[in-house]
Protein backbone atom coordinates (compact mmCIF):
# COMPACT_ATOMS: atom_id res chain seq x y z
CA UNK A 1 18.52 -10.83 -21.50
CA UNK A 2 20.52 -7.54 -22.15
CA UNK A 3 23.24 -6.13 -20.22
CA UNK A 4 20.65 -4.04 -18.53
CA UNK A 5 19.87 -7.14 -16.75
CA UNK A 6 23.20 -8.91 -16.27
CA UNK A 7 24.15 -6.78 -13.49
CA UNK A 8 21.11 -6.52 -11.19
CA UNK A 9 19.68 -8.37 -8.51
CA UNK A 10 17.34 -11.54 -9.00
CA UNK A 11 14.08 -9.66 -8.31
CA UNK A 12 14.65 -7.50 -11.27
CA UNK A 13 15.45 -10.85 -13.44
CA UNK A 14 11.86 -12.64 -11.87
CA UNK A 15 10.44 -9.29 -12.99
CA UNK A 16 11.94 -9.11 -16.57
CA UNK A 17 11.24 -12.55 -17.07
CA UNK A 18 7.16 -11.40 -16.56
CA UNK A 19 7.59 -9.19 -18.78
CA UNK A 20 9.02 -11.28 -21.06
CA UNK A 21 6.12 -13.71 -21.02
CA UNK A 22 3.84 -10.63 -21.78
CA UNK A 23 5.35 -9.57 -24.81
CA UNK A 24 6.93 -6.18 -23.16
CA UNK A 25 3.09 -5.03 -24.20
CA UNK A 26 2.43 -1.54 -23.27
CA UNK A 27 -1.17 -2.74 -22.11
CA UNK A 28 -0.13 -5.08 -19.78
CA UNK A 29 1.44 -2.16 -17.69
CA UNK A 30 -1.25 -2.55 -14.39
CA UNK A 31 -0.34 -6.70 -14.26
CA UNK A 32 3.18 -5.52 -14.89
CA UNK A 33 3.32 -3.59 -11.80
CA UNK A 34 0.97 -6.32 -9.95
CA UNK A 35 4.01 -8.58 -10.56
CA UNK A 36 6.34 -5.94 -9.41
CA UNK A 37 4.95 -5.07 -5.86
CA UNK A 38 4.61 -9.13 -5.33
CA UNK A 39 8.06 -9.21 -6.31
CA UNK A 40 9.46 -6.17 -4.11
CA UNK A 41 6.43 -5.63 -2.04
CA UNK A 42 6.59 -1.98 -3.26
CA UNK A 43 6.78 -0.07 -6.47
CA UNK A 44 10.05 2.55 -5.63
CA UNK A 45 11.23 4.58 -8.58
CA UNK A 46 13.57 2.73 -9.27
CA UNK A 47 11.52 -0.33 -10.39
CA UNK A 48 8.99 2.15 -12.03
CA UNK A 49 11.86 3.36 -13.91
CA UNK A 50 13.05 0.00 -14.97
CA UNK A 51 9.20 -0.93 -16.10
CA UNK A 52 9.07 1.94 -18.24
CA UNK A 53 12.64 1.22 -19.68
CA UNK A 54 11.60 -2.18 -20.74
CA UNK A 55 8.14 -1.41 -22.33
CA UNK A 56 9.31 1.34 -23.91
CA UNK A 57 6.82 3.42 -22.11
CA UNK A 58 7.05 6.94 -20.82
CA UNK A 59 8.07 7.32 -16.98
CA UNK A 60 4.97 9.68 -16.37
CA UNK A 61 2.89 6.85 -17.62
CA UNK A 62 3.78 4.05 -15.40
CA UNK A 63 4.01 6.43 -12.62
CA UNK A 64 0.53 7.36 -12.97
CA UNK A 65 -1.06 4.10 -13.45
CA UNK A 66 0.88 3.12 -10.12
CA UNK A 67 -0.12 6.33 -8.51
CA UNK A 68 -3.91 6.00 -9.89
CA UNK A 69 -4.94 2.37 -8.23
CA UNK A 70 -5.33 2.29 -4.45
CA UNK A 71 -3.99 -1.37 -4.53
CA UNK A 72 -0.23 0.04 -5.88
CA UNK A 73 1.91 1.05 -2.52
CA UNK A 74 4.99 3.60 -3.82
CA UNK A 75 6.49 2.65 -0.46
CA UNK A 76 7.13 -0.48 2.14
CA UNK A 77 4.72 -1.80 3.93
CA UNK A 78 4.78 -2.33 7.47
CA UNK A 79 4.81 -5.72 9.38
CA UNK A 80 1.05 -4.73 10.73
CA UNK A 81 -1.26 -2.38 8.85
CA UNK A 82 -3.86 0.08 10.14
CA UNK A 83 -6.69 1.09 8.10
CA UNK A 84 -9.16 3.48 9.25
CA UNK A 85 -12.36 3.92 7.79
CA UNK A 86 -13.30 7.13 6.60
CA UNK A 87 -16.93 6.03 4.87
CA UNK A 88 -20.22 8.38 6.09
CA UNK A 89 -21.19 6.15 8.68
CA UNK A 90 -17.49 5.79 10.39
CA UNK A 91 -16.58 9.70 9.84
CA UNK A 92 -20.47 10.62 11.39
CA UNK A 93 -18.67 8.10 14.66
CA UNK A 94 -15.86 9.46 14.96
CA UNK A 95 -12.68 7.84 12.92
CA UNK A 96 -11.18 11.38 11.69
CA UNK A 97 -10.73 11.72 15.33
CA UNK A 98 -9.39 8.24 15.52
CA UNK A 99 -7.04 8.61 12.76
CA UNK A 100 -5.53 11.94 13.78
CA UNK A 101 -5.18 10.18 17.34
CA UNK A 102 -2.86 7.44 15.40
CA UNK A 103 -1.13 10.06 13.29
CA UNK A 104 -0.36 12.03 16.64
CA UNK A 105 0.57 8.75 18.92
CA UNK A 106 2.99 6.93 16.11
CA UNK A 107 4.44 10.04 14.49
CA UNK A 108 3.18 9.32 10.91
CA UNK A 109 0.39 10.50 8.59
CA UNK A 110 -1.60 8.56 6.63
CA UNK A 111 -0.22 6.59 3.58
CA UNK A 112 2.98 5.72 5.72
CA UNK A 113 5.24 3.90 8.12
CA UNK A 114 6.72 4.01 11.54
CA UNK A 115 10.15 4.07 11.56
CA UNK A 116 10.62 0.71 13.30
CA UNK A 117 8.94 -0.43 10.44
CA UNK A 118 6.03 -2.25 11.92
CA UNK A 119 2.86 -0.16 11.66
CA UNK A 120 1.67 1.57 8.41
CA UNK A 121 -1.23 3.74 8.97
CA UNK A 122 -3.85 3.82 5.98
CA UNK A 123 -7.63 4.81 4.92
CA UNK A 124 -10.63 3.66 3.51
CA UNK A 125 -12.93 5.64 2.21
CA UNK A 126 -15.67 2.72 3.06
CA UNK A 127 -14.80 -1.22 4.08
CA UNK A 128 -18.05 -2.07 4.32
CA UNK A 129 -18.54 -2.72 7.80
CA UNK A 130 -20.96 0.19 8.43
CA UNK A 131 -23.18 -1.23 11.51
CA UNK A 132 -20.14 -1.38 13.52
CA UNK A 133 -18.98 1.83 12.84
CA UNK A 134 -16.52 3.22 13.86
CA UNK A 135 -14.38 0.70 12.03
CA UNK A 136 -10.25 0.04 12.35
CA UNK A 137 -9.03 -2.99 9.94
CA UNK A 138 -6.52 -4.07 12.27
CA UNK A 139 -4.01 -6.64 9.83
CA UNK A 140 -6.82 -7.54 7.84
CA UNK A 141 -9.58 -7.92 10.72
CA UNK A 142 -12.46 -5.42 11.23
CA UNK A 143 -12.69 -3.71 14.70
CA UNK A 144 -15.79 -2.14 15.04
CA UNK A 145 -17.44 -0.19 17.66
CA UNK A 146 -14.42 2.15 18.45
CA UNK A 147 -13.76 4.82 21.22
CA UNK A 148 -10.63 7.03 21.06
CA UNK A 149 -9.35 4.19 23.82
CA UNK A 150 -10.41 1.08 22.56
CA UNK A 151 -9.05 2.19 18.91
CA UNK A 152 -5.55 2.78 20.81
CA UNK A 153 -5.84 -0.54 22.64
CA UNK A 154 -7.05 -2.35 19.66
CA UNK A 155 -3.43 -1.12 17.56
CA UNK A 156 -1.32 -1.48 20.69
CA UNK A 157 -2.83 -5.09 20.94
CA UNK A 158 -1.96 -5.69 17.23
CA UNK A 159 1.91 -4.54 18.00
CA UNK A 160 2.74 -7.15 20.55
C-alpha cells in the first residue's frame, strides 16, 4: 500500500484491497464501483476520484460508468426508499400525479433525500407490477392500486 493509502480511513483500505485482488484492471471498473457503494453505500466524488487514481483511469470515465447504470447512487440513501413507477400502465393511472404529490409533501425531487435523512424518493420506468397499477415500491414492497391518499398513507405508514 502507498502513502496514498496510509492516511485514509478503513473503507478506502477494504476498497483498495478489491482492487488489489482485481489487478487495478481498467475493465473491472463497474465491479469496482459495485464494491465501492457496498463499502460506502454511495459513490461521492471523492471515492470516484480515488477509483480513477488507482486504475489509472480518466475521472470522466468512472464518472460516467457510475452515472450510466441505474443501480450506481452518486448520493446517500435514505433509511426508507420510495419508488414510483412511471411504466405506461402506472403513468395512464396516475403516478406522475403521485410522484409530484411526494415531491411537493417531502420537499425533494426525484433522485434524492429528505433532509432528516429517512425517505429517498426514486422512479421506475416499469417494476413490473402492471395489473396493480398504480404502483409505489414502498422499501422494497409493491403497493398497488394507488389513489393520491392511499399513496400518501402508504409512505406515511412506511415512516413510522
Amino acid at each position: 500500500m502507498d502513502s496514498q493509502t496510509n492516511n485514509i480511513d478503513d473503507r478506502y483500505r477494504l476498497l483498495d484491497k478489491s482492487m488489489k485482488k482485481l489487478g487495478y484492471d481498467k475493465h473491472a471498473l463497474i465491479e469496482t464501483l459495485h464494491s465501492a457503494q457496498e463499502t460506502f453505500g454511495y459513490l461521492d466524488k471523492e471515492t470516484l476520484k480515488f477509483i480513477a487514481k488507482r486504475l489509472k483511469s480518466p475521472y470522466s470515465k468512472v464518472y460516467g460508468v457510475a452515472t450510466f447504470y441505474h443501480y450506481f447512487r452518486l448520493k446517500p440513501k435514505g433509511k426508507h426508499n420510495a419508488v414510483v413507477c412511471l411504466g405506461t400502465a402506472c403513468y395512464i393511472k396516475g403516478s406522475k400525479k403521485i410522484l409530484e404529490q411526494f415531491e411537493k409533501k417531502f420537499n425533494i425531487k426525484v433522485g434524492e433525500t429528505t433532509k432528516d435523512g429517512l425517505l429517498s424518493l426514486l422512479s421506475a420506468r416499469c417494476v413490473g407490477s402492471c395489473s396493480i397499477a398504480p404502483v409505489v415500491v414502498c422499501d422494497n414492497k409493491a403497493k398497488g392500486n394507488l389513489t393520491l391518499e392511499s399513496a400518501l398513507c402508504e409512505i406515511e405508514e412506511m415512516l413510522k
